[in-house]
PDB file of N, CA and C in Angstrom:
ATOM      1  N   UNK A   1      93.259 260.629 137.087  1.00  0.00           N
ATOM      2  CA  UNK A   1      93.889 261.545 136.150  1.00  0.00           C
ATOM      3  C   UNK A   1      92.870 262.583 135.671  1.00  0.00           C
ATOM      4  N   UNK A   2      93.624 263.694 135.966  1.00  0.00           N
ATOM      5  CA  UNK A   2      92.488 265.032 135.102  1.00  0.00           C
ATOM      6  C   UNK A   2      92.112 264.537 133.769  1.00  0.00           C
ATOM      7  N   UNK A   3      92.483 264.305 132.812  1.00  0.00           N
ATOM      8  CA  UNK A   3      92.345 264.054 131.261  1.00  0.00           C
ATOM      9  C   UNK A   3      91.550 263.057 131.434  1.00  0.00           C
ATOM     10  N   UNK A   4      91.505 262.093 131.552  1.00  0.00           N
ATOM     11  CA  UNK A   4      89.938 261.448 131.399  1.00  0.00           C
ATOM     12  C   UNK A   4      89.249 261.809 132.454  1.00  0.00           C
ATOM     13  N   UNK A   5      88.864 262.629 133.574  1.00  0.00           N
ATOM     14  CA  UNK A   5      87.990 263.063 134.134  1.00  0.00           C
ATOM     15  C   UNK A   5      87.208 263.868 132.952  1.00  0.00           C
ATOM     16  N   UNK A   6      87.940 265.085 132.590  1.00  0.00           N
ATOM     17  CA  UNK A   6      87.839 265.704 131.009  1.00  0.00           C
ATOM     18  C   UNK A   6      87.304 265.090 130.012  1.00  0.00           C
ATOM     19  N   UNK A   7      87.741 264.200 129.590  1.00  0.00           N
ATOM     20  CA  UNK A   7      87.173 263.268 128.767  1.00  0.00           C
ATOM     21  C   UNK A   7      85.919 263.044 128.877  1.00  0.00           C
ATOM     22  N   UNK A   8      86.001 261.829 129.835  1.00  0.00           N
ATOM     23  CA  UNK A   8      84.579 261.459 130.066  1.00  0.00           C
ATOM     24  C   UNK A   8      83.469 262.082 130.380  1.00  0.00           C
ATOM     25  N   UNK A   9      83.529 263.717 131.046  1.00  0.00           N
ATOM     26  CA  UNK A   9      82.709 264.983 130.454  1.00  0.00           C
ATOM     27  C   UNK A   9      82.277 264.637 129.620  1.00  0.00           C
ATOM     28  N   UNK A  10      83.313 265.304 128.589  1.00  0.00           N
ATOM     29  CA  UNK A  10      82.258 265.472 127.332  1.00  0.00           C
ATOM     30  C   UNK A  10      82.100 264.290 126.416  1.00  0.00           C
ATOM     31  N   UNK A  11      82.117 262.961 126.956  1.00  0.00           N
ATOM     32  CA  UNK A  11      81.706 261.875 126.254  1.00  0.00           C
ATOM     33  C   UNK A  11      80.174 261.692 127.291  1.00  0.00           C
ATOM     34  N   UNK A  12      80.360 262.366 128.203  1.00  0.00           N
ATOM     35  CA  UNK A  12      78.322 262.211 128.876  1.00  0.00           C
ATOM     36  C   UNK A  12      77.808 263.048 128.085  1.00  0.00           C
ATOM     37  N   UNK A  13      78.851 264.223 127.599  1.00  0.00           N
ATOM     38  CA  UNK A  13      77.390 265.058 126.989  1.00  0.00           C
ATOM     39  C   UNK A  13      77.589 264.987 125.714  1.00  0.00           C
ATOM     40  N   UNK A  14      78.574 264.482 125.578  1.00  0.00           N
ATOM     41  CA  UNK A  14      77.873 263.968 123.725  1.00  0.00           C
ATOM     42  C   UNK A  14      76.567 262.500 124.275  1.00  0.00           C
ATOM     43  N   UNK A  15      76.684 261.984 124.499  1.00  0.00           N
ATOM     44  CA  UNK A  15      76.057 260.916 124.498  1.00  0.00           C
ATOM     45  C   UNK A  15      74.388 261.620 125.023  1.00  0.00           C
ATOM     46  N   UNK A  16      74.291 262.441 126.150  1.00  0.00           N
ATOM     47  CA  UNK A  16      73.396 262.781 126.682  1.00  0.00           C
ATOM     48  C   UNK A  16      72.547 263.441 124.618  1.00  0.00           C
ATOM     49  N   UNK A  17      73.537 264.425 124.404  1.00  0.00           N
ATOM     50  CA  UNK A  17      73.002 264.714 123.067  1.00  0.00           C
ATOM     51  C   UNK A  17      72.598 264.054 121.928  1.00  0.00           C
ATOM     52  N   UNK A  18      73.496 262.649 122.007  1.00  0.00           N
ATOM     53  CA  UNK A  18      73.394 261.603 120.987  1.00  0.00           C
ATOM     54  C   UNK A  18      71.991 260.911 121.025  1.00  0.00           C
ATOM     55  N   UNK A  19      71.395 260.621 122.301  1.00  0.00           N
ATOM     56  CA  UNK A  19      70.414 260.275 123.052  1.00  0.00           C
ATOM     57  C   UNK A  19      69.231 261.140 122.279  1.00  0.00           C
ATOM     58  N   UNK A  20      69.094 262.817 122.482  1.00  0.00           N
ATOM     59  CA  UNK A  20      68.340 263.311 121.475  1.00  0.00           C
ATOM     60  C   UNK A  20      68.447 263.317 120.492  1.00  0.00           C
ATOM     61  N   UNK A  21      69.236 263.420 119.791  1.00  0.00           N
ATOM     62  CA  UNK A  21      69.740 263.012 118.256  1.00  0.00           C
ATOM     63  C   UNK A  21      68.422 262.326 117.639  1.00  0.00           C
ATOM     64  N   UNK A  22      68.911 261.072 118.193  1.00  0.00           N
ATOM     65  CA  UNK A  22      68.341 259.887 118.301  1.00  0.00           C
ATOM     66  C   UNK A  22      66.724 259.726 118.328  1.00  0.00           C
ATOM     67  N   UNK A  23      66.336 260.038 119.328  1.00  0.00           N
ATOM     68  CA  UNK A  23      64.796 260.838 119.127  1.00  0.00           C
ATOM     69  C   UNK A  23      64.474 261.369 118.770  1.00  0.00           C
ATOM     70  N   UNK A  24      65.173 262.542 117.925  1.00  0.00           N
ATOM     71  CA  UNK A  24      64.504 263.629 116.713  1.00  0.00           C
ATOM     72  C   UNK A  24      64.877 262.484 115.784  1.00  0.00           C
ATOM     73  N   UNK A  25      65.648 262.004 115.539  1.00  0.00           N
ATOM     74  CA  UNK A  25      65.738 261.014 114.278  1.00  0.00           C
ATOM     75  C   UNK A  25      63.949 260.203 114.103  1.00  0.00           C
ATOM     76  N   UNK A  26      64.050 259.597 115.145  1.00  0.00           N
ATOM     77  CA  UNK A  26      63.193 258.814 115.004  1.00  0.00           C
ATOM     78  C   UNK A  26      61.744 259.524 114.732  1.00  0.00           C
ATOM     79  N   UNK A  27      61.921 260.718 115.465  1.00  0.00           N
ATOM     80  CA  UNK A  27      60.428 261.576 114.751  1.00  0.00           C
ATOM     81  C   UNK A  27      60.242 262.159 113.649  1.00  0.00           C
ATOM     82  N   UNK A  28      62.017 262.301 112.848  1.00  0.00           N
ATOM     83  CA  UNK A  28      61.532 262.894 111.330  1.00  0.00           C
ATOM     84  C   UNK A  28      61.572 261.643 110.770  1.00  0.00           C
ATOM     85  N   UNK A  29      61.565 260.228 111.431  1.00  0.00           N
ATOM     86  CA  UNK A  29      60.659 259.213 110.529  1.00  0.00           C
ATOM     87  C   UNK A  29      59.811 259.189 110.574  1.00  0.00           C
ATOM     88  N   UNK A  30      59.011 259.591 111.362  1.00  0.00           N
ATOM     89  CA  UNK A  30      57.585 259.061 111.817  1.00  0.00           C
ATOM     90  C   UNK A  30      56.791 260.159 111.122  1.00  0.00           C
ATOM     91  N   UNK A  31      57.485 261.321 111.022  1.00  0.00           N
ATOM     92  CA  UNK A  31      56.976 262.527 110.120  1.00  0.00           C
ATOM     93  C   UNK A  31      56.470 262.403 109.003  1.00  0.00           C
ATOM     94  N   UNK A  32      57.008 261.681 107.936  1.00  0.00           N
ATOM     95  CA  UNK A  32      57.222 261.035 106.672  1.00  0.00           C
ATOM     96  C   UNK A  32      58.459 260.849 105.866  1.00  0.00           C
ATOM     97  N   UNK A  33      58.056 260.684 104.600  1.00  0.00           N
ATOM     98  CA  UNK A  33      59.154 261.081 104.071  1.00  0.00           C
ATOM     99  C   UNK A  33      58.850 262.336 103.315  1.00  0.00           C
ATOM    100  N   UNK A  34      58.625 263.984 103.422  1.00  0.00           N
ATOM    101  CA  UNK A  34      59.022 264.853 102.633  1.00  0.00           C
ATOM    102  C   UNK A  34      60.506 264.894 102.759  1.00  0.00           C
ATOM    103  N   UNK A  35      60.496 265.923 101.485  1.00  0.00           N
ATOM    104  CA  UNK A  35      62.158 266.161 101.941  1.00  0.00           C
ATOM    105  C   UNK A  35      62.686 266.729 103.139  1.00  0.00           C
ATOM    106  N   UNK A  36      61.967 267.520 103.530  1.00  0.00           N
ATOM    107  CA  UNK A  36      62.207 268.299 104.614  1.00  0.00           C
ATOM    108  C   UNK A  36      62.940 267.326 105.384  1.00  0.00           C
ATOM    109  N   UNK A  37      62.102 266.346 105.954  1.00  0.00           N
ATOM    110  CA  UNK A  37      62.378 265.006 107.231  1.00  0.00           C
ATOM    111  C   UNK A  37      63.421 264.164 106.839  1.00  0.00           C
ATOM    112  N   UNK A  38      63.517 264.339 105.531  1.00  0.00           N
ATOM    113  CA  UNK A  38      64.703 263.573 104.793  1.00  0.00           C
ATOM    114  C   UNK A  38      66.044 264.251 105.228  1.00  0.00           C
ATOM    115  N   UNK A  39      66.191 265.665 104.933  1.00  0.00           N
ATOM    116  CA  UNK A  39      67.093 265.942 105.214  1.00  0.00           C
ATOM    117  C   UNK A  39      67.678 266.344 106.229  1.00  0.00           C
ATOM    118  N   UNK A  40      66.129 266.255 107.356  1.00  0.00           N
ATOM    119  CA  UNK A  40      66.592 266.446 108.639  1.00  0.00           C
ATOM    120  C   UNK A  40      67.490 265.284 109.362  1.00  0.00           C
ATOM    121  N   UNK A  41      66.754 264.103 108.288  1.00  0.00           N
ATOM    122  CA  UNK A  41      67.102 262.235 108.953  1.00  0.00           C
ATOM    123  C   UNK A  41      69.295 262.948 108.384  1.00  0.00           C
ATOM    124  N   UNK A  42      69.328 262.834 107.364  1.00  0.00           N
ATOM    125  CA  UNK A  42      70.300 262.870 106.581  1.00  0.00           C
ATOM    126  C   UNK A  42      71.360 263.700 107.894  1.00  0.00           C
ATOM    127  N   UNK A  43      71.236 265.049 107.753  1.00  0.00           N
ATOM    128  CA  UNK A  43      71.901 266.166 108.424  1.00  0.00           C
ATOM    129  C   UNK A  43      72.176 265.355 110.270  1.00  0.00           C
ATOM    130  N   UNK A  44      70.915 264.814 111.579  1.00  0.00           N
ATOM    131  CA  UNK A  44      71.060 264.593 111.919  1.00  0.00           C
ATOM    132  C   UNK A  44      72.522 263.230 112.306  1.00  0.00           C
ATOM    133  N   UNK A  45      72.434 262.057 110.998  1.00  0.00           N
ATOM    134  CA  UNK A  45      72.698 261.184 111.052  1.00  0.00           C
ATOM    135  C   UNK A  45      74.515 261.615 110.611  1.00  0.00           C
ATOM    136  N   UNK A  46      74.443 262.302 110.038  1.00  0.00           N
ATOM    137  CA  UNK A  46      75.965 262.998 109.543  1.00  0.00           C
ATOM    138  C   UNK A  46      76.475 263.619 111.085  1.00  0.00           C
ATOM    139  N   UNK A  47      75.928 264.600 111.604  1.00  0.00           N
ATOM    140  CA  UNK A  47      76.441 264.770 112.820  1.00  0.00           C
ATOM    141  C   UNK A  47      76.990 263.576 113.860  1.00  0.00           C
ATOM    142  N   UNK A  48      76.247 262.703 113.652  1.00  0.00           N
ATOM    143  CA  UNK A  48      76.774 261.543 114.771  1.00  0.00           C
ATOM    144  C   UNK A  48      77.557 260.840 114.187  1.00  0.00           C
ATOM    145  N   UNK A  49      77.518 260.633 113.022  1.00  0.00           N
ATOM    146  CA  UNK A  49      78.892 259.788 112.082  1.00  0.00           C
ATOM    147  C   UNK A  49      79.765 260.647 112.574  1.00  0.00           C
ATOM    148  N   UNK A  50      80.230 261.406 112.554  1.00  0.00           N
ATOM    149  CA  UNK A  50      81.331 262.422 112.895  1.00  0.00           C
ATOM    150  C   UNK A  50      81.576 262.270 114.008  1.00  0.00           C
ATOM    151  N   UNK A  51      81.149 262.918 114.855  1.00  0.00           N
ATOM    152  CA  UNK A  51      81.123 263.014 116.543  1.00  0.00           C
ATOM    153  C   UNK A  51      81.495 261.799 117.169  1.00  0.00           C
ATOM    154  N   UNK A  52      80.297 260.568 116.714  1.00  0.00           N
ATOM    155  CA  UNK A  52      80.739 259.487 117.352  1.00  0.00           C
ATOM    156  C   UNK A  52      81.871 258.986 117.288  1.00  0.00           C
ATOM    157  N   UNK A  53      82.044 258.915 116.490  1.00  0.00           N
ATOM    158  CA  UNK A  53      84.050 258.145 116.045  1.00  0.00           C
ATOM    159  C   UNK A  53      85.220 259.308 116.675  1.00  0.00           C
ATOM    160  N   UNK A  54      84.870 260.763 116.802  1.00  0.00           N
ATOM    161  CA  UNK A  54      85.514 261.853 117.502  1.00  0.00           C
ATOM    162  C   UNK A  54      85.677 261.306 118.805  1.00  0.00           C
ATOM    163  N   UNK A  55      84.974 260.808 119.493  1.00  0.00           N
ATOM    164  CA  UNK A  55      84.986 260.255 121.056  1.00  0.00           C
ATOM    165  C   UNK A  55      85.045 259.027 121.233  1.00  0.00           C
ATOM    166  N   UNK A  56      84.890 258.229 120.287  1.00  0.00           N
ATOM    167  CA  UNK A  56      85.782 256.799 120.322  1.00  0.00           C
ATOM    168  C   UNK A  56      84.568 255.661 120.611  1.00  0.00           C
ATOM    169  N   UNK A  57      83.455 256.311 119.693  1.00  0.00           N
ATOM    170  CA  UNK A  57      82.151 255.780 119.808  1.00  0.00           C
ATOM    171  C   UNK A  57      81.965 254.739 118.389  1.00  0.00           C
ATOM    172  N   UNK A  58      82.802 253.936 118.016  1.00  0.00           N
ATOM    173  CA  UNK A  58      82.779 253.925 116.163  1.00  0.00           C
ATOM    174  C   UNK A  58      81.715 252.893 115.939  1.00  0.00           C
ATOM    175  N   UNK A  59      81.108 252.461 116.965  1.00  0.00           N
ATOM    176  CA  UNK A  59      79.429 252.073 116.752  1.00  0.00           C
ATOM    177  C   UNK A  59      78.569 252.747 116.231  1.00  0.00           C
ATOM    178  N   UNK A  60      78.091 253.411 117.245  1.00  0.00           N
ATOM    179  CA  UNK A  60      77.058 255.292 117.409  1.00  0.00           C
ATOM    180  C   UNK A  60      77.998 255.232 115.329  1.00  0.00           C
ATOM    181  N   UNK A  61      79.139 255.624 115.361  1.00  0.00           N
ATOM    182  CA  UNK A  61      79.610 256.214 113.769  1.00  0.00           C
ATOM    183  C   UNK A  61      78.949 255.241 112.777  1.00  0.00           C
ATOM    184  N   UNK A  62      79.422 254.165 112.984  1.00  0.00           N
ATOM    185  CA  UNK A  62      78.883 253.422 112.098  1.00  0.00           C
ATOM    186  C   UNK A  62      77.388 252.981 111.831  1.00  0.00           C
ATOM    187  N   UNK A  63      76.606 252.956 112.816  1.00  0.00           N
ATOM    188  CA  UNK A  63      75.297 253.353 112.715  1.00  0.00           C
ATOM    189  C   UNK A  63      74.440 254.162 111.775  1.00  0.00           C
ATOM    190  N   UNK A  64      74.989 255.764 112.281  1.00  0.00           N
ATOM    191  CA  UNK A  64      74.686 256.661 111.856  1.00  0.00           C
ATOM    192  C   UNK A  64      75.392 256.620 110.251  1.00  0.00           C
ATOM    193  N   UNK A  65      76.191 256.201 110.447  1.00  0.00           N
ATOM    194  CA  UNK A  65      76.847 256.278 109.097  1.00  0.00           C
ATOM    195  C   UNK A  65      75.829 255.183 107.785  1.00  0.00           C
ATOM    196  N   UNK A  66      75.306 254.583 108.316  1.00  0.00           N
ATOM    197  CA  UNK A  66      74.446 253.471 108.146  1.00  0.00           C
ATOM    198  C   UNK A  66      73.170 254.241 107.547  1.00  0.00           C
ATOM    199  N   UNK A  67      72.655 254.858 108.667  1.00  0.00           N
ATOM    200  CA  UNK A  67      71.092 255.892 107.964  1.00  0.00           C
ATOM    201  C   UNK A  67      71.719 256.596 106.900  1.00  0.00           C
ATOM    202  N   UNK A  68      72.717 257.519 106.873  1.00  0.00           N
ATOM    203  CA  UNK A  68      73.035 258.706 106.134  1.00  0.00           C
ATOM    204  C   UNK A  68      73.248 258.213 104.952  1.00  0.00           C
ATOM    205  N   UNK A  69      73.814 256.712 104.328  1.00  0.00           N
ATOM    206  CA  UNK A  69      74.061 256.026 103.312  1.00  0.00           C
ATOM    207  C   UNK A  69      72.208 255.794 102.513  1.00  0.00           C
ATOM    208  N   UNK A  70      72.090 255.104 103.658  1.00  0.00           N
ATOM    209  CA  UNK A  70      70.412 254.658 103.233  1.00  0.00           C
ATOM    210  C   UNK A  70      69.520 255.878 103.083  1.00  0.00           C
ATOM    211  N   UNK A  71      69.390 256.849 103.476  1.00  0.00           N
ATOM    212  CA  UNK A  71      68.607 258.547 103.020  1.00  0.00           C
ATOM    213  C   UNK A  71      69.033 258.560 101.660  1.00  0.00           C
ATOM    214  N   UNK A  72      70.443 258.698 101.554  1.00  0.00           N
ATOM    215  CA  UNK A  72      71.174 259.183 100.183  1.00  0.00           C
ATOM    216  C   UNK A  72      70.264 258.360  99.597  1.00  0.00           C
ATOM    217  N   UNK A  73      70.591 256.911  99.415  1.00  0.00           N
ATOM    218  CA  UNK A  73      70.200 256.022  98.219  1.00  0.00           C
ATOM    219  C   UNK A  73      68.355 256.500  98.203  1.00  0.00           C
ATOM    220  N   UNK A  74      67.534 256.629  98.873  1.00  0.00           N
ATOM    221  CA  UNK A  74      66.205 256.825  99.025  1.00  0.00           C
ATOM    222  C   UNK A  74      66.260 258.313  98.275  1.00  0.00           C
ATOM    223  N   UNK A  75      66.478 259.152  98.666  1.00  0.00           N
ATOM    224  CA  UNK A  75      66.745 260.566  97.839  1.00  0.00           C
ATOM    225  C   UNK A  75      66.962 260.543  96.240  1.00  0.00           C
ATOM    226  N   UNK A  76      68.129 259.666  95.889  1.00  0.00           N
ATOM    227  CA  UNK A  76      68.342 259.279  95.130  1.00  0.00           C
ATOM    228  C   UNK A  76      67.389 258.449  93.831  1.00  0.00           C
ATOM    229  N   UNK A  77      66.911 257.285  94.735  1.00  0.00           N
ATOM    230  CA  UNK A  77      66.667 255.831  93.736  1.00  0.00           C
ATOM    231  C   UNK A  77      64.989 256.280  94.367  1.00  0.00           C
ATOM    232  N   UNK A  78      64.427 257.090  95.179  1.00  0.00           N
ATOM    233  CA  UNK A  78      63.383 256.311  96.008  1.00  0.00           C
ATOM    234  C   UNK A  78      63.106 255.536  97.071  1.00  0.00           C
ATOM    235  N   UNK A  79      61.916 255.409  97.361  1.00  0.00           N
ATOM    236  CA  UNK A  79      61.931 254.503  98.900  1.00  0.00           C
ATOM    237  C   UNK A  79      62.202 253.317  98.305  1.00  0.00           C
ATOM    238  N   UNK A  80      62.263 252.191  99.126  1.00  0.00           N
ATOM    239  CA  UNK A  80      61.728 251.168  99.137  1.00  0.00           C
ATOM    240  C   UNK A  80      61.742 250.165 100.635  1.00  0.00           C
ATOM    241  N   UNK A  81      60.834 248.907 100.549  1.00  0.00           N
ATOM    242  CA  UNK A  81      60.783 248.686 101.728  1.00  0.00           C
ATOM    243  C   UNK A  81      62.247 248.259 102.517  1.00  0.00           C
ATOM    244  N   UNK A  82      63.072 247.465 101.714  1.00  0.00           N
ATOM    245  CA  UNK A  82      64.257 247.119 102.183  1.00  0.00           C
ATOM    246  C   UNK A  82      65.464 248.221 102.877  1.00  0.00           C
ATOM    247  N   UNK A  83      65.261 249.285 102.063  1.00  0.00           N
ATOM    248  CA  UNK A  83      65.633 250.656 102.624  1.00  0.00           C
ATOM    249  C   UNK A  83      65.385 251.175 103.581  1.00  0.00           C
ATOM    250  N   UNK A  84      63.907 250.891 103.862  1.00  0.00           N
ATOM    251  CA  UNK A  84      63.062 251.837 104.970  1.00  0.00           C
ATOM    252  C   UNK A  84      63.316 250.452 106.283  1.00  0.00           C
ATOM    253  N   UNK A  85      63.338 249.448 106.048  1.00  0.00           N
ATOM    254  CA  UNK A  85      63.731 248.460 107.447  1.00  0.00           C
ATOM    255  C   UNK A  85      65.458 248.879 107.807  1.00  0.00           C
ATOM    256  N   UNK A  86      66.155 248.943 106.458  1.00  0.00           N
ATOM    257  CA  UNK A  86      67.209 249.256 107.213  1.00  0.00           C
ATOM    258  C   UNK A  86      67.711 250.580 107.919  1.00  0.00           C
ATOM    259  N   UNK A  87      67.029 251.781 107.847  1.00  0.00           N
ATOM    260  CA  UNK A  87      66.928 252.665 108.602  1.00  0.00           C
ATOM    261  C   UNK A  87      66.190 252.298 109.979  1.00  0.00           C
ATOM    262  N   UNK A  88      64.978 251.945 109.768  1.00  0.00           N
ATOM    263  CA  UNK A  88      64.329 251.481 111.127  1.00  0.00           C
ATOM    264  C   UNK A  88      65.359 250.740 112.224  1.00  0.00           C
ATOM    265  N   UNK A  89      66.005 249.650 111.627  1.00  0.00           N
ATOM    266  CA  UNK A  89      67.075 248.520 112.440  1.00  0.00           C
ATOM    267  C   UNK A  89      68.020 249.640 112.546  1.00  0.00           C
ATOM    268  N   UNK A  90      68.952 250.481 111.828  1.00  0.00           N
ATOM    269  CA  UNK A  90      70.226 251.098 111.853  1.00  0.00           C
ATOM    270  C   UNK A  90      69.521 252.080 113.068  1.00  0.00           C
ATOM    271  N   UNK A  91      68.509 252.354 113.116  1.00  0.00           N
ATOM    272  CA  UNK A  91      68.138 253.191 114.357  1.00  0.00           C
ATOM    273  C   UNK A  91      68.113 253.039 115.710  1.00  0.00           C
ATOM    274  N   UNK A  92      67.130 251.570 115.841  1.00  0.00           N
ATOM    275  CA  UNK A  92      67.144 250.824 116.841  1.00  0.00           C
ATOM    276  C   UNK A  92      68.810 250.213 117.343  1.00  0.00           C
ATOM    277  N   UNK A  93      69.633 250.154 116.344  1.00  0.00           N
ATOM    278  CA  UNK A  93      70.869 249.599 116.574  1.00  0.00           C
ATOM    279  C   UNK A  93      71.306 251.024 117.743  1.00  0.00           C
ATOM    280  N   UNK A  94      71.698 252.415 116.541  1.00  0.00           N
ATOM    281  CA  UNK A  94      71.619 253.857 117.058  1.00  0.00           C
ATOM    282  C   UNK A  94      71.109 253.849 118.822  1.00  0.00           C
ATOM    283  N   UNK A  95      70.304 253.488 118.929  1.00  0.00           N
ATOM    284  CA  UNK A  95      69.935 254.010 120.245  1.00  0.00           C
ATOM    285  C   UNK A  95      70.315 253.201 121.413  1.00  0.00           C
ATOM    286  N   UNK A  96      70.479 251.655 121.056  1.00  0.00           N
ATOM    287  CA  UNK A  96      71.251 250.656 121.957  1.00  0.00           C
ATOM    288  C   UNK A  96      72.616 250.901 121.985  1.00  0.00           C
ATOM    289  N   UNK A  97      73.214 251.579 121.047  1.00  0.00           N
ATOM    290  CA  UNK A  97      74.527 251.864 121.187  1.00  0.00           C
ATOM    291  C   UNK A  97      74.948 253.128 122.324  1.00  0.00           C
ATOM    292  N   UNK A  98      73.883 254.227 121.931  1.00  0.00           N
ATOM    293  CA  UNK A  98      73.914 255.395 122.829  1.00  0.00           C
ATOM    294  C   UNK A  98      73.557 254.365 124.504  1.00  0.00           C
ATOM    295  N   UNK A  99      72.369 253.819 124.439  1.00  0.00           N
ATOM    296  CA  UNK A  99      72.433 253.334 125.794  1.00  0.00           C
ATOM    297  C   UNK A  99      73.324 252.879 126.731  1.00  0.00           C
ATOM    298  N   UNK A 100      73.790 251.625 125.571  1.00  0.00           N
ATOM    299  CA  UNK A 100      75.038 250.812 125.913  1.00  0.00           C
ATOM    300  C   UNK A 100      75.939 251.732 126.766  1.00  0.00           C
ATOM    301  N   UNK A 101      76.786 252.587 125.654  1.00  0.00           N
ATOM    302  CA  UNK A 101      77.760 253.914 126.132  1.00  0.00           C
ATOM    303  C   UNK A 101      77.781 254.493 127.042  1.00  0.00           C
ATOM    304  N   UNK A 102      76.078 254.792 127.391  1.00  0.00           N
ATOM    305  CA  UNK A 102      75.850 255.888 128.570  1.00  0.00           C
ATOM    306  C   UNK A 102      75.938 255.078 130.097  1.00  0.00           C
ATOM    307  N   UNK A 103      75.435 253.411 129.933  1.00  0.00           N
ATOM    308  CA  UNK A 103      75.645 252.887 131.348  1.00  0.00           C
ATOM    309  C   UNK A 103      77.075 252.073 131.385  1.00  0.00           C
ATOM    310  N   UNK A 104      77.705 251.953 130.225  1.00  0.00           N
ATOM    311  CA  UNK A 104      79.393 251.999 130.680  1.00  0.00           C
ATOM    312  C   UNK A 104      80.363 253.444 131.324  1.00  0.00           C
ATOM    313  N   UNK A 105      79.940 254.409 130.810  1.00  0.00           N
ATOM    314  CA  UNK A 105      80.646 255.755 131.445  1.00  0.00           C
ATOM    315  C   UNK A 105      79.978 255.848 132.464  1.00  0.00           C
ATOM    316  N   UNK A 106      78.825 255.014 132.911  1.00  0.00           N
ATOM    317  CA  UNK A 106      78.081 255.802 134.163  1.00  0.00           C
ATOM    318  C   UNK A 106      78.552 255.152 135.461  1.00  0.00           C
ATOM    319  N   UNK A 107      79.579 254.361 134.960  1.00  0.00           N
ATOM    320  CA  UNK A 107      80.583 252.939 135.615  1.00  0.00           C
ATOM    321  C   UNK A 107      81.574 253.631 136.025  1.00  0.00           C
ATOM    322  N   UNK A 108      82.397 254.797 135.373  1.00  0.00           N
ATOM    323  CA  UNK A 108      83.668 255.498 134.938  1.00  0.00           C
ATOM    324  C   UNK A 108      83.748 256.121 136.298  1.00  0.00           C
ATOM    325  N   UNK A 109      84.739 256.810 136.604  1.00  0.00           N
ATOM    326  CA  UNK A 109      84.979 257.857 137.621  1.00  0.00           C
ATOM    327  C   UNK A 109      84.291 259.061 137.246  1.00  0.00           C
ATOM    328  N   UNK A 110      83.568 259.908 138.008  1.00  0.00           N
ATOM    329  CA  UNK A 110      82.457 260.568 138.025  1.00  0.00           C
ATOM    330  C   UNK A 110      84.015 261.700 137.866  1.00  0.00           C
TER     331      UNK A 110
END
């Protein structure tokens, strides 16, 4: 069927993008925490909450939805360590999910 040929397009290239996402995420951690990196973590992690659940990804969403909660509260309240592991894990989760995704569609009809 044309429509998921279509589909599954642009679920490679979200994912191909989700994939960088994902790696700039992880470098405006490694950056620090100014705000700057904060709100890059924040802004990034909002895009994939969105997107992901748009393409029927509601892992990748919930993930991301996961950092963007935990920035807020850090912005908010401050770091702390329990905060900063659960971004680290919600990340590592983040990127096994993109993986996951990318070698099930890579299964799909081309």
């Amino acid at each position: 069927m044309m429509v998921d040929y279509e589909l599954n397009e642009l679920r490679r290239e979200f994912l191909q993008e989700a994939g960088e996402k994902v790696s700039e995420i992880q470098r405006a951690l490694d950056d620090g925490r100014n705000s700057e990196s904060r709100d890059r973590l924040a802004y990034l992690a909002h895009q994939l909450k969105g997107s992901g659940g748009s393409y029927g990804y509601q892992r990748i969403s919930s993930e991301a939805a996961e950092i963007e909660k935990a920035v807020e509260k850090i912005t908010e309240d401050g770091t702390d360590a329990a905060t900063e592991a659960k971004i680290q894990q919600a990340v590592v989760n983040l990127r096994d999910e993109v993986q996951k995704a990318s070698r099930e569609l890579a299964t799909a009809p081309a």
